[in-house]
Protein backbone atom coordinates (compact mmCIF):
# COMPACT_ATOMS: atom_id res chain seq x y z
CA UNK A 1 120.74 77.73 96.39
CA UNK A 2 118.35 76.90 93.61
CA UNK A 3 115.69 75.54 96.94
CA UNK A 4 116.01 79.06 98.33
CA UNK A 5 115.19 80.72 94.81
CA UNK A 6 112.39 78.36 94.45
CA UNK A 7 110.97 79.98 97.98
CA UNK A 8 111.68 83.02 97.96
CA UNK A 9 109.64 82.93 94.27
CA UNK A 10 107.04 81.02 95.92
CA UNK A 11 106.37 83.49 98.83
CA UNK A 12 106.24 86.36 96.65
CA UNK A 13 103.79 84.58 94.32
CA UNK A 14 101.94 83.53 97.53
CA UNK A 15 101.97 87.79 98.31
CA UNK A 16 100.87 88.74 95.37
CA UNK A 17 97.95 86.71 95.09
CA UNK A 18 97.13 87.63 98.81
CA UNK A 19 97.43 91.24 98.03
CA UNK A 20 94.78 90.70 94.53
CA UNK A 21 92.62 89.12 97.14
CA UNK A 22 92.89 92.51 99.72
CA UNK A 23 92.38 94.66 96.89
CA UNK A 24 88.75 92.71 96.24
CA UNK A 25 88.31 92.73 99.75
CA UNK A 26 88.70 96.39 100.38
CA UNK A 27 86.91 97.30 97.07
CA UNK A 28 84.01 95.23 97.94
CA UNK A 29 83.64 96.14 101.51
CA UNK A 30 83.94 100.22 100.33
CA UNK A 31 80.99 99.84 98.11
CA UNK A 32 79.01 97.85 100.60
CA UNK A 33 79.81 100.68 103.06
CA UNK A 34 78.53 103.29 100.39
CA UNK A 35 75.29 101.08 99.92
CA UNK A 36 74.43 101.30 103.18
CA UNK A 37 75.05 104.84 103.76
CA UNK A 38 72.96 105.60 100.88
CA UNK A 39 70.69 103.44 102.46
CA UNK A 40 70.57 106.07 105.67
CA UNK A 41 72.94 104.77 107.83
CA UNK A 42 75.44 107.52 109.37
CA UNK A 43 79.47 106.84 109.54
CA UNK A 44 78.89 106.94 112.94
CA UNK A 45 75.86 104.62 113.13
CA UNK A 46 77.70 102.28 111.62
CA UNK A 47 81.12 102.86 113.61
CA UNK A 48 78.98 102.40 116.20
CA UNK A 49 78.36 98.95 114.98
CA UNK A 50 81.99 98.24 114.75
CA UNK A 51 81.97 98.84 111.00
CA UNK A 52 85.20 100.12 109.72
CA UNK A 53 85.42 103.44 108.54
CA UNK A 54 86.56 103.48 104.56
CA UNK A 55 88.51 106.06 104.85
CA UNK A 56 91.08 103.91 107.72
CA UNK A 57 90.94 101.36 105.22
CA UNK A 58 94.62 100.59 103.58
CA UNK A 59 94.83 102.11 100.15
CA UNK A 60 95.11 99.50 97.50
CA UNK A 61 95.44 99.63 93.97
CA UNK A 62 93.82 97.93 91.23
CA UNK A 63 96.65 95.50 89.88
CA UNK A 64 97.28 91.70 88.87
CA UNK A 65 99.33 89.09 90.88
CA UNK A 66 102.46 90.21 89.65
CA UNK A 67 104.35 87.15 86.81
CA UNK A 68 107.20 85.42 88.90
CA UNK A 69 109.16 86.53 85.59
CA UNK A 70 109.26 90.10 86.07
CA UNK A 71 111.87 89.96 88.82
CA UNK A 72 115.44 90.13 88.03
CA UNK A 73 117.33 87.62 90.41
CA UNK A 74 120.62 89.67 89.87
CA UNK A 75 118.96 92.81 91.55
CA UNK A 76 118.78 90.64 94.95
């Protein structure tokens, strides 16, 4: 029992820290996409480039990795 705690804590640590990283990912890309249209580069130009458009991207929120302590093992 305690083994399967001691996953199912690391895993969510493991997606937490993946979602910080696709939060920096999507906030970085979304300016670099507004630098470049800035820069004179149409949403479709760059579509046409195989560029993502921002608005497709998934919404994230700014957060931190949440603490393994915040979860309550009795609400499992």
């Amino acid at each position: 029992m305690l083994n399967q705690d001691e996953n199912r804590e690391r895993a969510v640590r493991e997606l937490g820290a993946a979602m910080v990283q696709l939060e920096a990912g999507v906030s970085s890309y979304k300016d670099a996409y507004k630098a470049a249209t800035d820069a004179g580069w149409t949403k479709r130009e760059l579509n046409a480039a195989g560029f993502f458009d921002v608005a497709k991207l998934p919404r994230v929120k700014k957060i931190e990795a949440p603490e393994p302590s915040t979860f309550n093992k009795d609400e499992q």
